[in-house]
C-alpha atoms as a PDB file:
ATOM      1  CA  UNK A   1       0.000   0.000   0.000  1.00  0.00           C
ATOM      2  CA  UNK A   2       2.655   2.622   0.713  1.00  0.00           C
ATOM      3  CA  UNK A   3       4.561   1.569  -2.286  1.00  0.00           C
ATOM      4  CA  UNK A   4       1.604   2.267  -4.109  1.00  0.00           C
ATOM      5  CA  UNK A   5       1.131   5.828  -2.409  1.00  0.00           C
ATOM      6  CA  UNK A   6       4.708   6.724  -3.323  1.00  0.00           C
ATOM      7  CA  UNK A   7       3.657   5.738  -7.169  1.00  0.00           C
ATOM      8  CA  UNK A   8       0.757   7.678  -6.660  1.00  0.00           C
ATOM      9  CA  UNK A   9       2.491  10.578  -5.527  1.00  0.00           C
ATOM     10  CA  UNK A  10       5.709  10.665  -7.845  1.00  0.00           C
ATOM     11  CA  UNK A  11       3.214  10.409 -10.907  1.00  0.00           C
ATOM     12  CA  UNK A  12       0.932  13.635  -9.852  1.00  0.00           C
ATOM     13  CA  UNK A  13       4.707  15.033  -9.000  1.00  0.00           C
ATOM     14  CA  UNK A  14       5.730  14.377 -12.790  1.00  0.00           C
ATOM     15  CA  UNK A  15       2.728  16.036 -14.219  1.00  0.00           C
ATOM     16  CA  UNK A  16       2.476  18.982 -12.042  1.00  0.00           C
ATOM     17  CA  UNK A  17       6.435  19.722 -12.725  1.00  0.00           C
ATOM     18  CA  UNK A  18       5.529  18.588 -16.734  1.00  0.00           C
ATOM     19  CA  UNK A  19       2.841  21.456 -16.711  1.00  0.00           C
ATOM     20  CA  UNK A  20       4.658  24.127 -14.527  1.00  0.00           C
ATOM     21  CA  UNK A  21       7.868  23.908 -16.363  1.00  0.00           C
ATOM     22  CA  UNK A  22       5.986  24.391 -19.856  1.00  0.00           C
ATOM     23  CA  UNK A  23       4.112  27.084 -18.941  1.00  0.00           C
ATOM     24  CA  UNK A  24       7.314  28.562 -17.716  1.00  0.00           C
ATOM     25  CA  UNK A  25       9.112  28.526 -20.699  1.00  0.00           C
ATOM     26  CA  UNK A  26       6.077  29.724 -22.943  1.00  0.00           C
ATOM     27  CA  UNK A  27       5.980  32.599 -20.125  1.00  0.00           C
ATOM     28  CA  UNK A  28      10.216  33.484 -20.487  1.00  0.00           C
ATOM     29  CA  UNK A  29      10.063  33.296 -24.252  1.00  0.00           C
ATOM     30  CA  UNK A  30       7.057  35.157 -25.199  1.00  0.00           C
ATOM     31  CA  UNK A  31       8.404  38.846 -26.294  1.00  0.00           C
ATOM     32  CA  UNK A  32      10.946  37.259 -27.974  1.00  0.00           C
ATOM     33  CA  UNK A  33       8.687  35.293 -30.745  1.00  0.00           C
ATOM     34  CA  UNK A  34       7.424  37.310 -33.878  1.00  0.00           C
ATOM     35  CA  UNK A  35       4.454  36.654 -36.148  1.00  0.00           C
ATOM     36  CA  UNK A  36       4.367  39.689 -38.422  1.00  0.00           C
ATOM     37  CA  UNK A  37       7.710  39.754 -40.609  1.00  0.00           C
ATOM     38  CA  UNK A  38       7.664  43.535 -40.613  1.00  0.00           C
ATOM     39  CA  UNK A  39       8.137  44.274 -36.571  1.00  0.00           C
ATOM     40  CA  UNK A  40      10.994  41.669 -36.442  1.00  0.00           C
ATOM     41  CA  UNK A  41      13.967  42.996 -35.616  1.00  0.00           C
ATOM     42  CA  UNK A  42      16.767  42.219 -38.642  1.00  0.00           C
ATOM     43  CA  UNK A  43      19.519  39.775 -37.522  1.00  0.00           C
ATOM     44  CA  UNK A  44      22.211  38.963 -39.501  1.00  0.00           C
ATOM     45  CA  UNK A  45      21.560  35.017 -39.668  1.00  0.00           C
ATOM     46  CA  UNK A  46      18.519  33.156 -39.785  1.00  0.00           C
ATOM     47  CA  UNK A  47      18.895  29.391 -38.060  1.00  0.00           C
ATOM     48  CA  UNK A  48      16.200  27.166 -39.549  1.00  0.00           C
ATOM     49  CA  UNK A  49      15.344  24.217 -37.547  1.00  0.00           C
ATOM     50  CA  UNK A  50      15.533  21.100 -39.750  1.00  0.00           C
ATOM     51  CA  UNK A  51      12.516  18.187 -40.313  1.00  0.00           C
ATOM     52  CA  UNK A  52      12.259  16.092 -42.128  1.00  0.00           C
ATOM     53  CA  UNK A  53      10.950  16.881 -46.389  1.00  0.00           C
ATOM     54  CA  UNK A  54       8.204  13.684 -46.666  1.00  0.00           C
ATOM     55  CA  UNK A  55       6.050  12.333 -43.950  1.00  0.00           C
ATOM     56  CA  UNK A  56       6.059   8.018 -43.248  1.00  0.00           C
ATOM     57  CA  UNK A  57       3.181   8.656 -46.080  1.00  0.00           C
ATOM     58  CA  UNK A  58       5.165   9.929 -48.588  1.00  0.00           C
ATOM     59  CA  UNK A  59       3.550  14.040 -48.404  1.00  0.00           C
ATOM     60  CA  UNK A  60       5.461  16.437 -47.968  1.00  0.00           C
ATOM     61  CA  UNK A  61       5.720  17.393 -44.685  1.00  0.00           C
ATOM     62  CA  UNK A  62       3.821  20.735 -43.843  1.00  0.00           C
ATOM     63  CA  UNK A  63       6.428  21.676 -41.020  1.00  0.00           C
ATOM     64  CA  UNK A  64       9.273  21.830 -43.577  1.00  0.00           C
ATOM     65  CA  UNK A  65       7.213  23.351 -46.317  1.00  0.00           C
ATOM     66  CA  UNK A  66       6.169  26.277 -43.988  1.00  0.00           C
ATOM     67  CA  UNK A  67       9.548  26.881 -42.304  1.00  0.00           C
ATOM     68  CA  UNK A  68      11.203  26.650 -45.589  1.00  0.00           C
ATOM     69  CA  UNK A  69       8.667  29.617 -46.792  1.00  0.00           C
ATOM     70  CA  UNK A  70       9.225  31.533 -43.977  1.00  0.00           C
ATOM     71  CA  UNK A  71      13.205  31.364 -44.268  1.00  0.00           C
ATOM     72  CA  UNK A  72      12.613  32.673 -47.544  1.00  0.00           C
ATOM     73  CA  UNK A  73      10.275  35.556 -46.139  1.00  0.00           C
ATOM     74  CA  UNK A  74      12.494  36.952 -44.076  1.00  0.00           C
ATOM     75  CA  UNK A  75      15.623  37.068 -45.698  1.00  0.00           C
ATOM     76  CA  UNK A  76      13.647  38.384 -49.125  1.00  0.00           C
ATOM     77  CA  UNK A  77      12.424  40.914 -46.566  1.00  0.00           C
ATOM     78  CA  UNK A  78      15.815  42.040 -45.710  1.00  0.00           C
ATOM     79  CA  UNK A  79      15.382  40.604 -42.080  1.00  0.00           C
ATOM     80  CA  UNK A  80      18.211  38.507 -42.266  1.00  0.00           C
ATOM     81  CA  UNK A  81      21.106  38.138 -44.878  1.00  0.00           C
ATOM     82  CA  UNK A  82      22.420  34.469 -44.461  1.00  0.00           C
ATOM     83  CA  UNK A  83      20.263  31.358 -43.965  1.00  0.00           C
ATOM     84  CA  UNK A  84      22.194  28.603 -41.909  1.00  0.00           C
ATOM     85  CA  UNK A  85      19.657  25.741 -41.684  1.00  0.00           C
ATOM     86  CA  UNK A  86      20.466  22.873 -38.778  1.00  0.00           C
ATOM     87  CA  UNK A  87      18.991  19.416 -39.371  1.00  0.00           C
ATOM     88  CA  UNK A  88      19.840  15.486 -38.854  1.00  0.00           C
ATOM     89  CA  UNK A  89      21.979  13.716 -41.578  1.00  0.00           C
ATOM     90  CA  UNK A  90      22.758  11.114 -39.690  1.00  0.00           C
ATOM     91  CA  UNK A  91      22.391   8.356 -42.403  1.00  0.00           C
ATOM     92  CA  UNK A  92      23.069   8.945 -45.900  1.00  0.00           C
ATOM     93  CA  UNK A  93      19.626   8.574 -46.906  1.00  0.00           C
ATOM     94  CA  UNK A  94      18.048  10.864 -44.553  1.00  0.00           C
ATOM     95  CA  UNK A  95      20.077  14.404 -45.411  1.00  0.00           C
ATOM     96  CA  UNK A  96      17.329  17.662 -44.247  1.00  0.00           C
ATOM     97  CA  UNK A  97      19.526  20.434 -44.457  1.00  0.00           C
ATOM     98  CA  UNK A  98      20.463  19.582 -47.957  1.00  0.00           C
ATOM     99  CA  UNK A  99      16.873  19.549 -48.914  1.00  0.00           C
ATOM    100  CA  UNK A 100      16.231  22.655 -47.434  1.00  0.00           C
ATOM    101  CA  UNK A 101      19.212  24.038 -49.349  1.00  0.00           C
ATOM    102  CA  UNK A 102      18.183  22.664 -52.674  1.00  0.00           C
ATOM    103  CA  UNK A 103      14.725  23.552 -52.470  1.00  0.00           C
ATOM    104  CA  UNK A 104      15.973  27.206 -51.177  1.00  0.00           C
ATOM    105  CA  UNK A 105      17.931  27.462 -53.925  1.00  0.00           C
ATOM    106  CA  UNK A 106      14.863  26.684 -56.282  1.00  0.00           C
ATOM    107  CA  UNK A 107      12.792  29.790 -54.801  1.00  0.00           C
ATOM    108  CA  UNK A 108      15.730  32.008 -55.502  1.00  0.00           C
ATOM    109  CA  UNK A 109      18.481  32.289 -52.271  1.00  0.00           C
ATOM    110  CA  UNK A 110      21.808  32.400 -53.469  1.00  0.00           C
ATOM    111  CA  UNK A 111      23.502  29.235 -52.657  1.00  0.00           C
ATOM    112  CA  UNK A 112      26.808  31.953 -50.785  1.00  0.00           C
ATOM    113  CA  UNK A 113      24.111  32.766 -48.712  1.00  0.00           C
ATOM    114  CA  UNK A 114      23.313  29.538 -46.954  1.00  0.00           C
ATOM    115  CA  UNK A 115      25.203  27.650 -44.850  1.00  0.00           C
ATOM    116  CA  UNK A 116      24.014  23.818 -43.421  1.00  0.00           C
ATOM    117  CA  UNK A 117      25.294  22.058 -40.195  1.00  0.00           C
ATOM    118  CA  UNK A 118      25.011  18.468 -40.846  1.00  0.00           C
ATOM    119  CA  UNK A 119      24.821  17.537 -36.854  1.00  0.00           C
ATOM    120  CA  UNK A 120      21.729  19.406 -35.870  1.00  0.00           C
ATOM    121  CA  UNK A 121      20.076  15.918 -34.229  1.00  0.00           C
ATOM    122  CA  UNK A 122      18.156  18.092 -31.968  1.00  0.00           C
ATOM    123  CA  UNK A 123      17.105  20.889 -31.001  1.00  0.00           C
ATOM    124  CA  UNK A 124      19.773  21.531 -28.503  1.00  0.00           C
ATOM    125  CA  UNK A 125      22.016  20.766 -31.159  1.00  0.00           C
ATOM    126  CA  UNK A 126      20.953  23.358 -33.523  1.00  0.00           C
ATOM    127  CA  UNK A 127      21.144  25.859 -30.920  1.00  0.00           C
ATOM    128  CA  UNK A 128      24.542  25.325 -28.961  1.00  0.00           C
ATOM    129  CA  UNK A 129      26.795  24.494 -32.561  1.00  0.00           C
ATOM    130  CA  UNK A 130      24.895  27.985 -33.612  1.00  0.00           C
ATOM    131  CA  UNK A 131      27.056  29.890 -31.099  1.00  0.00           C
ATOM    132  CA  UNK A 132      30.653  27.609 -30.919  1.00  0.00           C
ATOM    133  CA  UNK A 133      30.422  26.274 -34.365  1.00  0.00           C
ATOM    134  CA  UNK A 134      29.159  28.912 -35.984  1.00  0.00           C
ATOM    135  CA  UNK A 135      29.992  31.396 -33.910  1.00  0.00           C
ATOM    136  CA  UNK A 136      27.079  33.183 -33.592  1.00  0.00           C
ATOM    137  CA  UNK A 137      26.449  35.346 -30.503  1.00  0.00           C
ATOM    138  CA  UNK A 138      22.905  36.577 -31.801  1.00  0.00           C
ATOM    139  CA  UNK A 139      20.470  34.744 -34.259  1.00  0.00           C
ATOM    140  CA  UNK A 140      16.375  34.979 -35.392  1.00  0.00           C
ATOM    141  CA  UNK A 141      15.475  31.095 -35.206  1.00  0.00           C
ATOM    142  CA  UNK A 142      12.836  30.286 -37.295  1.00  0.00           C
ATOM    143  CA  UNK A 143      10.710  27.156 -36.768  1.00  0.00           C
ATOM    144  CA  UNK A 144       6.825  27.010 -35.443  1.00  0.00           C
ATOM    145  CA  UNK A 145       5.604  28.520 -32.227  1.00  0.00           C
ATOM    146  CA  UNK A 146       5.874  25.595 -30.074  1.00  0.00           C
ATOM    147  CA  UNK A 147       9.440  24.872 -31.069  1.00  0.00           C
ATOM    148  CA  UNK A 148      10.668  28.464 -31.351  1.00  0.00           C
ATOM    149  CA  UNK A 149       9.825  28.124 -27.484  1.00  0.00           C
ATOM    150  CA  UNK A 150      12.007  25.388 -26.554  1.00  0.00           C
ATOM    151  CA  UNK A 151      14.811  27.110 -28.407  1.00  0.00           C
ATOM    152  CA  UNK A 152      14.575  30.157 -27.150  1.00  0.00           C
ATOM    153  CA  UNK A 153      14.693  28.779 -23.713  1.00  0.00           C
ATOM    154  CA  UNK A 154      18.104  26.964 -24.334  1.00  0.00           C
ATOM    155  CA  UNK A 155      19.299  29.632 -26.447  1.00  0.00           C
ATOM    156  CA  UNK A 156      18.964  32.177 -23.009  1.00  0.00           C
ATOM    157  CA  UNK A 157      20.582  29.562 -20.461  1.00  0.00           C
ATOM    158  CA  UNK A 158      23.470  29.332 -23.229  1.00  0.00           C
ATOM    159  CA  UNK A 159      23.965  33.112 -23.370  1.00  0.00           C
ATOM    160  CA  UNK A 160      22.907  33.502 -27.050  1.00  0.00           C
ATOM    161  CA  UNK A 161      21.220  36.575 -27.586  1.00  0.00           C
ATOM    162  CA  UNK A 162      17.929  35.248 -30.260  1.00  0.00           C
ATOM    163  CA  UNK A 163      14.663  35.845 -31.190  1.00  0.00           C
ATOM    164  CA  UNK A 164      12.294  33.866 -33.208  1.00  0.00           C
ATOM    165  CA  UNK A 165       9.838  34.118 -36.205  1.00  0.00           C
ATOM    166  CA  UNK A 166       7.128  32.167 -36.337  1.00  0.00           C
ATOM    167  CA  UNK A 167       6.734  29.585 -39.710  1.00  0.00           C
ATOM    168  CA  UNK A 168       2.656  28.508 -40.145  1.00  0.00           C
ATOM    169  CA  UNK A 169       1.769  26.331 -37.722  1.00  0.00           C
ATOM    170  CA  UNK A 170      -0.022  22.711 -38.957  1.00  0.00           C
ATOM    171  CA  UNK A 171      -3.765  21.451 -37.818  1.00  0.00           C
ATOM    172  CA  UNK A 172      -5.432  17.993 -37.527  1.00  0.00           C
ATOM    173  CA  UNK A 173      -4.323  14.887 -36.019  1.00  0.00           C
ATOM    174  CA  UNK A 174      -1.015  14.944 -36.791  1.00  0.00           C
ATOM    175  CA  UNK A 175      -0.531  18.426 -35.158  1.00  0.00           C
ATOM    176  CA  UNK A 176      -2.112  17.643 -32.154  1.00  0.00           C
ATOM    177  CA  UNK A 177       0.422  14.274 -31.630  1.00  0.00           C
ATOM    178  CA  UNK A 178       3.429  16.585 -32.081  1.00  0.00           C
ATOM    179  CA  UNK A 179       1.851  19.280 -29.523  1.00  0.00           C
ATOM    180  CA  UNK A 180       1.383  16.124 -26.939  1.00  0.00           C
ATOM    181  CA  UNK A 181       5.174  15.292 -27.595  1.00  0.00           C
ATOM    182  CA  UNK A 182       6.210  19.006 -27.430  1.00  0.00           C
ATOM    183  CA  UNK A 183       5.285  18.442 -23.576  1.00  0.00           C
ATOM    184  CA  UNK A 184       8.091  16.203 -22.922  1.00  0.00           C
ATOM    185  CA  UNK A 185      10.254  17.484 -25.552  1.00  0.00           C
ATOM    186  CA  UNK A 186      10.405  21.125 -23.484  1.00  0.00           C
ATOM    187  CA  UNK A 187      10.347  18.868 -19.742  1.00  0.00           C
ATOM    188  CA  UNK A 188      13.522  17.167 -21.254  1.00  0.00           C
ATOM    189  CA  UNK A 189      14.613  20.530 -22.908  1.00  0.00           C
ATOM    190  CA  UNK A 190      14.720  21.929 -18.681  1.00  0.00           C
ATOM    191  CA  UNK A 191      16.944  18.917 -17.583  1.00  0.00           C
ATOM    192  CA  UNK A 192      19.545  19.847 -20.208  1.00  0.00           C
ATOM    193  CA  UNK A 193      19.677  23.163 -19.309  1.00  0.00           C
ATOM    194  CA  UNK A 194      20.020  22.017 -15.751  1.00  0.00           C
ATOM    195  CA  UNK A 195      22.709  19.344 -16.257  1.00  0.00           C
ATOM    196  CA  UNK A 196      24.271  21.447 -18.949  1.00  0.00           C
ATOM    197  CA  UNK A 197      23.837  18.851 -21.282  1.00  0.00           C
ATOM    198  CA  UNK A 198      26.050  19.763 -24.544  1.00  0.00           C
ATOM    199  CA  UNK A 199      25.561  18.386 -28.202  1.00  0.00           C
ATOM    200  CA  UNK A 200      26.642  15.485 -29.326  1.00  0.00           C
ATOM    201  CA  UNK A 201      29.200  16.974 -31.904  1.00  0.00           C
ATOM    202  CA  UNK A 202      30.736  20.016 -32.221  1.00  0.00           C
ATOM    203  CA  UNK A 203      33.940  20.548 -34.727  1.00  0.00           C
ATOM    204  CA  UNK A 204      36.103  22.960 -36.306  1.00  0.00           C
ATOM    205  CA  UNK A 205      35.047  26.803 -36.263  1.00  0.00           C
ATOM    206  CA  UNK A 206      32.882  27.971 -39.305  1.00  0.00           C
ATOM    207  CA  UNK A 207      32.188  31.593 -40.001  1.00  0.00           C
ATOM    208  CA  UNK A 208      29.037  32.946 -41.797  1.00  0.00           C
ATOM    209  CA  UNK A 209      30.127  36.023 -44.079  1.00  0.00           C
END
């Protein structure tokens, strides 16, 4: 019976801490996120946060499509002037920031003015090689809202100066899977930060110009 109280208890522990710590970082990151392209502030580089081009179905995969567009947004809007775009190619069939390059290239960005890191595997990733690969001390990420939030939120605790622009966010069932999972993903996102957790690769010094 007490075993079963301590079960009990832990698991209402886990959620409240779950929902406290995701409202927090919602609350922290919230004047730093941007929906209208012409009150952003202009940053020199724009980090895209990979995905993935096709869904398990074969479609294209709306995430990508819309933060692909919105890359393209900004930096025809002058609001950045170099596109560095962080994704997994961790297999040699699975390459997303050279599909995001290709396909930028297609609408028009010259290829000088993108730069990929091959070892963004995660979001924490993307955002720490940003700043000591990269070398970037101030960036506009660009993703949707509930991902731009877990970025931010390691971007501060690293010292990286950022703000975000919102891509178009998704609807349906898929959408609502990927919020569910964004629950955990910022919970996990707080124990990095607190065990300074650092990415899995990091490498020789690159500099965007």
């Amino acid at each position: 019976m007490k075993l079963k109280k301590l079960l009990f208890r832990g698991l209402i522990i886990t959620i409240v801490y779950v929902f406290v710590i995701n409202n927090w970082i919602v609350y922290q990151t919230k004047n730093l996120i941007y929906d209208d392209i012409s009150h952003i502030p202009k940053n020199k580089v724009g980090l895209v946060l990979g995905a993935g081009k096709f869904t398990s179905s074969g479609h294209i995969n709306l995430y990508y499509k819309y933060r692909l567009q919105a890359a393209i947004d900004l930096f025809n809007s002058g609001k950045i002037e170099f596109i560095l775009v962080s994704g997994d190619n961790g297999r040699k069939d699975y390459d997303e920031p050279t599909d995001f390059k290709n396909d930028l290239i297609k609408k028009g960005i010259p290829e000088h003015k993108i730069f990929l890191d091959y070892a963004g595997f995660r979001t924490l990733d993307s955002v720490v090689r940003a700043k000591e690969v990269f070398q970037l001390n101030s960036v506009t990420i660009i993703s949707q809202q509930f991902h731009n939030e877990r970025a931010l939120y390691i971007a501060k605790h690293k010292n990286i100066k950022a703000i975000a622009f919102n891509a178009k966010d998704t609807h349906g069932k898929y959408s609502y899977k990927t919020r569910l999972r964004e629950y955990l993903a910022k919970t996990k996102a707080s124990f990095d930060v607190l065990f300074n957790v650092q990415p899995k690769y990091l490498g020789k010094k690159i500099k965007i110009s």
